[in-house]
Protein backbone atom coordinates (compact mmCIF):
# COMPACT_ATOMS: atom_id res chain seq x y z
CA UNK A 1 -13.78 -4.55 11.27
CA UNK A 2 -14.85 -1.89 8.67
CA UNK A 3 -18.57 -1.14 8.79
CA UNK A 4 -20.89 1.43 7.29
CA UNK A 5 -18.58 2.47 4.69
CA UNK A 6 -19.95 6.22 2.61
CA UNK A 7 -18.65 8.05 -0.43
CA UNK A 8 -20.06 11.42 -1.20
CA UNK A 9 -19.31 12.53 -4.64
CA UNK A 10 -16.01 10.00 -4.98
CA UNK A 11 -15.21 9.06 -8.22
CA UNK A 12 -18.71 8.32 -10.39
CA UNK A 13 -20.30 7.35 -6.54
CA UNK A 14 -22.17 10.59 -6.03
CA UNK A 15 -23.50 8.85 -2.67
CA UNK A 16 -22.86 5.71 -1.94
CA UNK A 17 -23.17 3.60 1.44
CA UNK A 18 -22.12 -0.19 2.14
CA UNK A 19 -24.15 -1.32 5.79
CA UNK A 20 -23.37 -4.50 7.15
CA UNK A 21 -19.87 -5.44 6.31
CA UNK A 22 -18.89 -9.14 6.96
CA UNK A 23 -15.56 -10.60 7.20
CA UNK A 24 -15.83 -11.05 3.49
CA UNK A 25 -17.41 -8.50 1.40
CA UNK A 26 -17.52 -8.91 -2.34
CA UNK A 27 -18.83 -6.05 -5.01
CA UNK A 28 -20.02 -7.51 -8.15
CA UNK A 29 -20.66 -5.64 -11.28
CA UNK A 30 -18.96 -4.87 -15.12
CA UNK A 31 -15.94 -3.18 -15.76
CA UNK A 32 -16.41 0.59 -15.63
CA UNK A 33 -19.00 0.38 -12.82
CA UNK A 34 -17.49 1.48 -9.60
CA UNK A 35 -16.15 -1.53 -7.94
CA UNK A 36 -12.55 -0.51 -8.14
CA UNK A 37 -13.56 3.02 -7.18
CA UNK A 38 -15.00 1.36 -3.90
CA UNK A 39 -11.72 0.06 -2.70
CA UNK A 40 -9.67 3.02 -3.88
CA UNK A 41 -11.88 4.85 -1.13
CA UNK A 42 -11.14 2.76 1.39
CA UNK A 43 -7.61 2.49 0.59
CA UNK A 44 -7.63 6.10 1.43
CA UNK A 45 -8.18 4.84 5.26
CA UNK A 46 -4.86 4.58 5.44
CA UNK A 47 -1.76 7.09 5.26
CA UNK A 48 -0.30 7.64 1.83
CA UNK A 49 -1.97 8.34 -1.87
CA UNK A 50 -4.42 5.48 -2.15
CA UNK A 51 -4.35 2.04 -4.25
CA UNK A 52 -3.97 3.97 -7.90
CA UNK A 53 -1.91 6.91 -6.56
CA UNK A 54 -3.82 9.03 -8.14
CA UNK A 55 -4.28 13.24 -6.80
CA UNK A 56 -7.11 14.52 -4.73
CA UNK A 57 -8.14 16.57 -7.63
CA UNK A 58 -8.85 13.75 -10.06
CA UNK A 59 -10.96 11.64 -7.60
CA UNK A 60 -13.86 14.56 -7.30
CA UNK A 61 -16.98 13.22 -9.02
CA UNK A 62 -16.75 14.56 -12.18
CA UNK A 63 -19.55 17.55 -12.76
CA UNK A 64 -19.60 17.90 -8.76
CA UNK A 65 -18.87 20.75 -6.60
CA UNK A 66 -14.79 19.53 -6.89
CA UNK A 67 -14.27 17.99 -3.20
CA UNK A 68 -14.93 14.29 -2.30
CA UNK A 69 -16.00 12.65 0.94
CA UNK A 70 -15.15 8.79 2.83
CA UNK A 71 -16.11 7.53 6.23
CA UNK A 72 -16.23 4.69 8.20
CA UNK A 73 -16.85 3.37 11.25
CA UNK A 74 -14.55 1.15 12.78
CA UNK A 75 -15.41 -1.59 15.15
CA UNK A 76 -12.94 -1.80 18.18
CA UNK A 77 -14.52 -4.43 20.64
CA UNK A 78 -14.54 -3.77 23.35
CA UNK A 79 -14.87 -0.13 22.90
CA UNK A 80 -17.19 1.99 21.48
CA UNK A 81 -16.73 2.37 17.29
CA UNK A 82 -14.30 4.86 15.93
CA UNK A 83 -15.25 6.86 13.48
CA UNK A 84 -12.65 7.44 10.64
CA UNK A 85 -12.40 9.80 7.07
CA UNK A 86 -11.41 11.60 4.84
CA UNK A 87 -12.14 14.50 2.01
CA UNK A 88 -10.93 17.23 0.11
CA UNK A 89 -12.92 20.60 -0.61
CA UNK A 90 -13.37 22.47 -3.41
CA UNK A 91 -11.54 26.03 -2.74
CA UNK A 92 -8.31 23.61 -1.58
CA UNK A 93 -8.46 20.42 -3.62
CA UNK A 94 -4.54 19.76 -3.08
CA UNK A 95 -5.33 19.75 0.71
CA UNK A 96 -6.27 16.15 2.32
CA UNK A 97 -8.60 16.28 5.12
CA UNK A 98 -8.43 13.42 8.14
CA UNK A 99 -10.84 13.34 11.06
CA UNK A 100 -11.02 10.79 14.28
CA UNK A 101 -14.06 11.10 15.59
CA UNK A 102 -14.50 13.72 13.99
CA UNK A 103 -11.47 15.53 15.13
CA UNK A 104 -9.04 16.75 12.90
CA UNK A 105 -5.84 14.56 12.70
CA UNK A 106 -2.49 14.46 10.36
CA UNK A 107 -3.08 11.54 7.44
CA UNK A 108 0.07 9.69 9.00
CA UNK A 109 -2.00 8.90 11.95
CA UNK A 110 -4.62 6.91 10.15
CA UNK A 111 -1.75 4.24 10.14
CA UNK A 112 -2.37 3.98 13.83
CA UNK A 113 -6.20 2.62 13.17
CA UNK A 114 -5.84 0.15 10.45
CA UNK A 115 -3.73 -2.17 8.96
CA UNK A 116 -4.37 -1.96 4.82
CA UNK A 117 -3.07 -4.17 2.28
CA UNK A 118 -4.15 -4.45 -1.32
CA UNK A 119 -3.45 -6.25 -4.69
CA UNK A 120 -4.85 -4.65 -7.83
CA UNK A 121 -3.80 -5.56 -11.58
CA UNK A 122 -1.46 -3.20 -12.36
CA UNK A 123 0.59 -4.51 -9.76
CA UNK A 124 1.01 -7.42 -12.25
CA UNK A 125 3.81 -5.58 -13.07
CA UNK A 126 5.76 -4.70 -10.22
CA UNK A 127 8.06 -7.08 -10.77
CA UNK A 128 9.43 -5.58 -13.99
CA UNK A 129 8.62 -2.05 -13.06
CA UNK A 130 11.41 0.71 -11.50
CA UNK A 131 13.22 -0.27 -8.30
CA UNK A 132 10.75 2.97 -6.90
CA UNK A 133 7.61 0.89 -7.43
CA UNK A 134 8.91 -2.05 -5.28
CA UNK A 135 10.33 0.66 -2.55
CA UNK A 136 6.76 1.97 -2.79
CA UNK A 137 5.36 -1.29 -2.35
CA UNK A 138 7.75 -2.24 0.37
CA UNK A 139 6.97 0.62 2.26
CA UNK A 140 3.69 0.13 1.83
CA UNK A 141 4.03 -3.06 4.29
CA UNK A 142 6.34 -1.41 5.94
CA UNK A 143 3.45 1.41 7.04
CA UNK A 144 0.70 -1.60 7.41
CA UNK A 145 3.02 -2.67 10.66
CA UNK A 146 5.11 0.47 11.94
CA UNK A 147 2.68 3.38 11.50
CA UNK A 148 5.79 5.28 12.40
CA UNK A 149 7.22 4.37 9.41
CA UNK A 150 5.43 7.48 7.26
CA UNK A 151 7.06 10.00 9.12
CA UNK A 152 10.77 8.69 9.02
CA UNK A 153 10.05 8.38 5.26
CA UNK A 154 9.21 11.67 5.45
CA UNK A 155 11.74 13.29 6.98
CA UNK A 156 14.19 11.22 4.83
CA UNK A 157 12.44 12.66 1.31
CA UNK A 158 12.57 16.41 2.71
CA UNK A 159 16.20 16.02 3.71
CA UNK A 160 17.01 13.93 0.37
CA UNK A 161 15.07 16.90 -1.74
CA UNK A 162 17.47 19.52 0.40
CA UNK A 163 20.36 17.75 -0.09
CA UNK A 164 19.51 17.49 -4.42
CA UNK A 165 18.51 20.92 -4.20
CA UNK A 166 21.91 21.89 -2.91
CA UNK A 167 23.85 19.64 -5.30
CA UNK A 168 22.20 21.20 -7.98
CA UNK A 169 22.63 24.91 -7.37
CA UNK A 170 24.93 27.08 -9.08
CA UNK A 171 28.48 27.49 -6.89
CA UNK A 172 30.13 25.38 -4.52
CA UNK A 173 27.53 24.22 -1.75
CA UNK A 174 28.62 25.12 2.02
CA UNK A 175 30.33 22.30 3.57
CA UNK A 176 28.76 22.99 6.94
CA UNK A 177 25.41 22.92 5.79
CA UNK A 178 26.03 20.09 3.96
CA UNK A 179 26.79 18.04 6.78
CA UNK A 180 23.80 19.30 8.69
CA UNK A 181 21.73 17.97 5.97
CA UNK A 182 23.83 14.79 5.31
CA UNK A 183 23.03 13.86 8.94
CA UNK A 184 19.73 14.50 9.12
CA UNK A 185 19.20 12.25 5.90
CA UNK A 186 21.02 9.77 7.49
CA UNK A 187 19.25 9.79 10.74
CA UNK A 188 16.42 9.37 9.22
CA UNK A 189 17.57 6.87 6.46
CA UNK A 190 18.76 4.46 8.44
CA UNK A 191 15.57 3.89 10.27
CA UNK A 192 13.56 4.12 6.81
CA UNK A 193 16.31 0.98 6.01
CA UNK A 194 16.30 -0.72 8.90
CA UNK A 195 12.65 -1.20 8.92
CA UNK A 196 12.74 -2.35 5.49
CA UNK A 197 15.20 -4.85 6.24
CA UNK A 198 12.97 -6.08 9.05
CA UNK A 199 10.08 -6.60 6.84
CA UNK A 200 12.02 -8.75 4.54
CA UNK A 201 13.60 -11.35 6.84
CA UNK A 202 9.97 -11.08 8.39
CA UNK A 203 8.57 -12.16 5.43
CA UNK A 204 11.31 -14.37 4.17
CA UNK A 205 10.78 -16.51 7.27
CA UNK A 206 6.81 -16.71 6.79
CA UNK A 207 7.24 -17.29 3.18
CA UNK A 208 9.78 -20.51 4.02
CA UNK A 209 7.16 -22.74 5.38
CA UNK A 210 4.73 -22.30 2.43
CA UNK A 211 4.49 -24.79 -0.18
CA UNK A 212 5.77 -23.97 -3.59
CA UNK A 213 2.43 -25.03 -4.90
CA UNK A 214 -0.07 -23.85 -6.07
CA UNK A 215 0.92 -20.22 -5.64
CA UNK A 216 4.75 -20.21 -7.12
CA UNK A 217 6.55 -19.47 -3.91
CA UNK A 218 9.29 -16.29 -4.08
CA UNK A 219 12.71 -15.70 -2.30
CA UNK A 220 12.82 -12.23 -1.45
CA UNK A 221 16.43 -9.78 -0.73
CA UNK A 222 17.01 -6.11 0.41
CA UNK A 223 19.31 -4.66 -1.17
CA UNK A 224 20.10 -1.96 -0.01
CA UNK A 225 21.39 1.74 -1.74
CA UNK A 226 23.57 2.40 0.69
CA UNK A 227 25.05 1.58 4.39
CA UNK A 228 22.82 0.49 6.81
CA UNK A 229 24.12 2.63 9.83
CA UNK A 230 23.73 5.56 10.31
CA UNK A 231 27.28 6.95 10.81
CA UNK A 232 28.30 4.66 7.84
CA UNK A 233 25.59 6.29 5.55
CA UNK A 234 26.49 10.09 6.29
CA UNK A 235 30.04 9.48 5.60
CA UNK A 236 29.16 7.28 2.33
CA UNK A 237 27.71 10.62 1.23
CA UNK A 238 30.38 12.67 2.33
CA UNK A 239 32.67 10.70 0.36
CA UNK A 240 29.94 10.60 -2.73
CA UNK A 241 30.00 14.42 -3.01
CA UNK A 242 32.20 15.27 -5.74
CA UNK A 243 30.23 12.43 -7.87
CA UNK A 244 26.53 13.67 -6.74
CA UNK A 245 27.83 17.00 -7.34
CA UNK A 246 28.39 16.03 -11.21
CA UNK A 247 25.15 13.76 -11.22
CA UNK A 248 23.01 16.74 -9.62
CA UNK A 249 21.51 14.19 -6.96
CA UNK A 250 22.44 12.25 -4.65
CA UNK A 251 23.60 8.20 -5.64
CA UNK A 252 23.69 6.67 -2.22
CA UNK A 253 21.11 5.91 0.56
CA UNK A 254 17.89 4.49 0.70
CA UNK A 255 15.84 5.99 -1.86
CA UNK A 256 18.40 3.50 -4.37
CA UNK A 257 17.30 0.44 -2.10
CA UNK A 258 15.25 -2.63 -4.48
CA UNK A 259 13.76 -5.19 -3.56
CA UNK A 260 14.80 -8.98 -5.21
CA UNK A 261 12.61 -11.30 -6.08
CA UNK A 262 13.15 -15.00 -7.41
CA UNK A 263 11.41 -17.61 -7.83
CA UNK A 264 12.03 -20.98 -5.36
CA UNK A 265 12.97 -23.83 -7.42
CA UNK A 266 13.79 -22.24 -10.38
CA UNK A 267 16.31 -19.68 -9.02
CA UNK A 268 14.93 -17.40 -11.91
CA UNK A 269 14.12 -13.40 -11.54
CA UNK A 270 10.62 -13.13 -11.30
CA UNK A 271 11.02 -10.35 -14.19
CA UNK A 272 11.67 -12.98 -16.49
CA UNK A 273 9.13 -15.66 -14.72
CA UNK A 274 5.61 -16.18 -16.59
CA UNK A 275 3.02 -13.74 -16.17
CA UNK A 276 0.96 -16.16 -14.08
CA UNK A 277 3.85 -17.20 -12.08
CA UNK A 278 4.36 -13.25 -11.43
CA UNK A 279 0.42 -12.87 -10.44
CA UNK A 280 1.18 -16.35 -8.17
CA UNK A 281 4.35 -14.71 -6.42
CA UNK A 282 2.76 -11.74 -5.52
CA UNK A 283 -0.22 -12.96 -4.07
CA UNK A 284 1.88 -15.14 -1.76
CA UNK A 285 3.84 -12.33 -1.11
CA UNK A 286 0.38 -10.08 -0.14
CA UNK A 287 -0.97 -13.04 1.94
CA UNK A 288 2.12 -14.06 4.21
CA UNK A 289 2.21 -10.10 4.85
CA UNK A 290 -1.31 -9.91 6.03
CA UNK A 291 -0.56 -12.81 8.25
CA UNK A 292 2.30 -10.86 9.50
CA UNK A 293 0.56 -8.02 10.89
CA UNK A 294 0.18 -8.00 15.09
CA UNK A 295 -1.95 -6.27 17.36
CA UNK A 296 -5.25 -4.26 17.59
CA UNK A 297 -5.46 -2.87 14.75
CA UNK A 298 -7.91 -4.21 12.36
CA UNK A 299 -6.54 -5.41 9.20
CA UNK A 300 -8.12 -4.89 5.78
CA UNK A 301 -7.08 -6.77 2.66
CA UNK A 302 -8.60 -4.70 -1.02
CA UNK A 303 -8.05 -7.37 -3.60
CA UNK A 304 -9.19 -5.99 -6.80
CA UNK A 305 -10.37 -8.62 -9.31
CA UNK A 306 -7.97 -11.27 -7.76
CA UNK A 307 -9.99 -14.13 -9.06
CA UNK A 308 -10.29 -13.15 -12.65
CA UNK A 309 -7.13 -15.08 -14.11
CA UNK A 310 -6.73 -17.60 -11.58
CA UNK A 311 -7.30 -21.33 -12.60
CA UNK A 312 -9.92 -23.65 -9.91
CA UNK A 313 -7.19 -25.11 -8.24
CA UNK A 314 -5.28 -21.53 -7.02
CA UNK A 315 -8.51 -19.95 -6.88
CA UNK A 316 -9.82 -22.48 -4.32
CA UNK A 317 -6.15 -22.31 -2.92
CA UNK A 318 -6.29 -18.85 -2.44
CA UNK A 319 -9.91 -19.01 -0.55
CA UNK A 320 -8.64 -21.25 1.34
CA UNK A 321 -5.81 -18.77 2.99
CA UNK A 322 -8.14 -16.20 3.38
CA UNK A 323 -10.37 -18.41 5.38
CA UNK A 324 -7.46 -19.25 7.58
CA UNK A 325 -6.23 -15.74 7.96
CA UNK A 326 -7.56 -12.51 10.22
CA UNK A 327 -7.88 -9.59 7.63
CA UNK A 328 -11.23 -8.71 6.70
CA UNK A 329 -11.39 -8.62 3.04
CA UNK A 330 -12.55 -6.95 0.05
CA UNK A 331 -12.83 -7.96 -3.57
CA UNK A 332 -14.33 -7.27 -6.96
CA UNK A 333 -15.35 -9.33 -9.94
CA UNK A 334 -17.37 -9.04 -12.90
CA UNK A 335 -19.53 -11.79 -11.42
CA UNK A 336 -20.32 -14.32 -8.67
CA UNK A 337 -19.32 -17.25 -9.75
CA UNK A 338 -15.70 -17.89 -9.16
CA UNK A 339 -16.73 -16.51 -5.63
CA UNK A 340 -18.83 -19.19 -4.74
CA UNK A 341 -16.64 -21.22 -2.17
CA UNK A 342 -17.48 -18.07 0.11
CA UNK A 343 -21.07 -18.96 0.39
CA UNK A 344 -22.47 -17.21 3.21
CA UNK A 345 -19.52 -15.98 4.60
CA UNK A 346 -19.77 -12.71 2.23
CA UNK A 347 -21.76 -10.17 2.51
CA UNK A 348 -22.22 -9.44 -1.58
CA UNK A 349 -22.90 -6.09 -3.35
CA UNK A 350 -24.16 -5.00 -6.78
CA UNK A 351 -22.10 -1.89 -8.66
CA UNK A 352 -24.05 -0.38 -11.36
CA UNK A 353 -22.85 3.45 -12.95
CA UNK A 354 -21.53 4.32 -9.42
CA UNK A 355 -24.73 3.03 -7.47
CA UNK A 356 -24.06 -0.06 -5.00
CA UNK A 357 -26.98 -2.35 -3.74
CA UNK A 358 -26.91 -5.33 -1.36
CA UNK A 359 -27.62 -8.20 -3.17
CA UNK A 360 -26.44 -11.01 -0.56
């Protein structure tokens, strides 16, 4: 579990600290006050750019020296607690900072701690956004279960960006080098695609057994931008040159994979579902993943005013799940209220202009 959470000049929280985390943890305050800003830090726990995506630059406190600061301390019974964080400092704001006990350590390795999922309202519209915010959100659960999985996406975007860059350049690219690069994106593609693959029959088999009330239940393919195997792919781009050559990038492999989404019972795209039944699909589609994750590493679930435009019924529904699941969970709302069914169980904070105070 997440414990004795800081932010040093973060956003508008010029110091902020959060002692004595429970298994629910709720911040409370208006819009504008910090709450979001509080779970956007702790996304940052985890490899990757954070719950709004959003550069190192623009998360300094405004008016503050132009670096930011997050820790935590991270209970591993039985061991001793692990300290985890992560900052940026002023003469290199593009530079991310990760420490381990206060050792220095690659980002990709905080994936090897923690287990983060999250559901904010602009996610309301993944459904109907580009096919490259589902693969971002696919990955994203991809990363929450094979920590791995951030550094076979990474070798697949530098070979990809190679490969473009060659496509693009004036005069006939070298064959040879081609086919060095070719290989090495599909080396690495195929693993990027076959643990994408994974993660949807994983979750198509966990979403199965769910009702398809209250929470409309969703169908989910891979579809994938290309061949699956390795020696497949590199020869699908072989045979794609001529075509890439014209298009000045490259039209096959996983960076063109999407991920479908319909609704049981209806059999209709969820891009053309209701916006509730949207919100419903995707938090069924967040909670069967949480429940998916395995061993010792602590899961966290950020769920950013989840509650707001829920009805009693899925709102109770929805407690309900997280009672019955592992992840240790954050949310915000603009007040207590619809939170009540928690009762003791949360450990409740105030969020006023970037200042937090325990209020329960």
């Amino acid at each position: 579990m997440l414990d004795r959470v800081t932010l040093a000049q973060f956003r508008n929280h010029r110091d902020t600290r959060l002692d004595g985390t429970a298994r629910f943890n709720l911040l409370i305050g208006d819009n504008g006050a910090g709450k979001t800003n509080v779970l956007e830090a702790i996304s940052l726990l985890a490899p990757g750019k954070g719950l709004r995506r959003a550069g190192l630059a623009d998360m300094a406190q405004d008016g503050g020296a132009g670096g930011f600061a997050i820790s935590a301390q991270l209970a591993r019974p039985p061991g001793e607690p692990v300290q985890i964080g992560t900052a940026s400092q002023p003469d290199r704001p593009g530079r991310r900072i990760v420490q381990v006990n206060q050792a220095e350590r690659p980002a990709v390795t905080l994936g090897e701690w923690l287990s983060i999922g999250w559901l904010t309202p602009a996610m309301d519209r993944l459904f109907s956004d580009t096919p490259g915010a589902r693969r971002r959100f696919l990955d994203r659960m991809v990363l929450a279960q094979e920590p791995g999985h951030a550094r076979n996406a990474a070798r697949a975007e530098a070979a990809l960006r190679e490969r473009n860059r060659l496509l693009a350049s004036e005069g006939e690219p070298d064959p040879a080098w081609l086919d060095a690069i070719e290989a090495q994106l599909a080396e690495a593609g195929s693993v990027v695609a076959a643990a994408r693959s994974r993660l949807v029959a994983a979750l198509t088999e966990a979403l199965a057994v769910l009702p398809e009330t209250p929470f409309a239940r969703p169908l989910l393919t891979y579809l994938p931008g290309g061949p699956l195997e390795r020696d497949l792919l590199a020869a699908a781009m072989n045979e794609s040159r001529r075509r890439d050559r014209a298009a000045q990038r490259t039209l096959v492999g996983p960076h063109r994979d999407e991920l479908g989404v319909t609704m049981a019972g209806k059999g209709q795209p969820a891009s053309e579902c209701s916006t509730g039944e949207q919100k419903a699909m995707l938090i069924a589609i967040t909670l069967a993943h949480a429940e998916l994750l395995e061993g010792d590493r602590p899961r966290l679930l950020l769920l950013d005013e989840v509650a707001a435009h829920l009805d009693p019924v899925r709102r109770e529904a929805l407690f309900e799940r997280l009672f019955e699941g592992h992840a240790q969970v954050w949310m915000t709302g603009t007040e207590r209220a619809p939170f009540s069914a928690l009762g003791a169980d949360a450990a409740v904070w105030e969020v006023n202009g970037g200042t937090v105070s325990r209020v329960g």
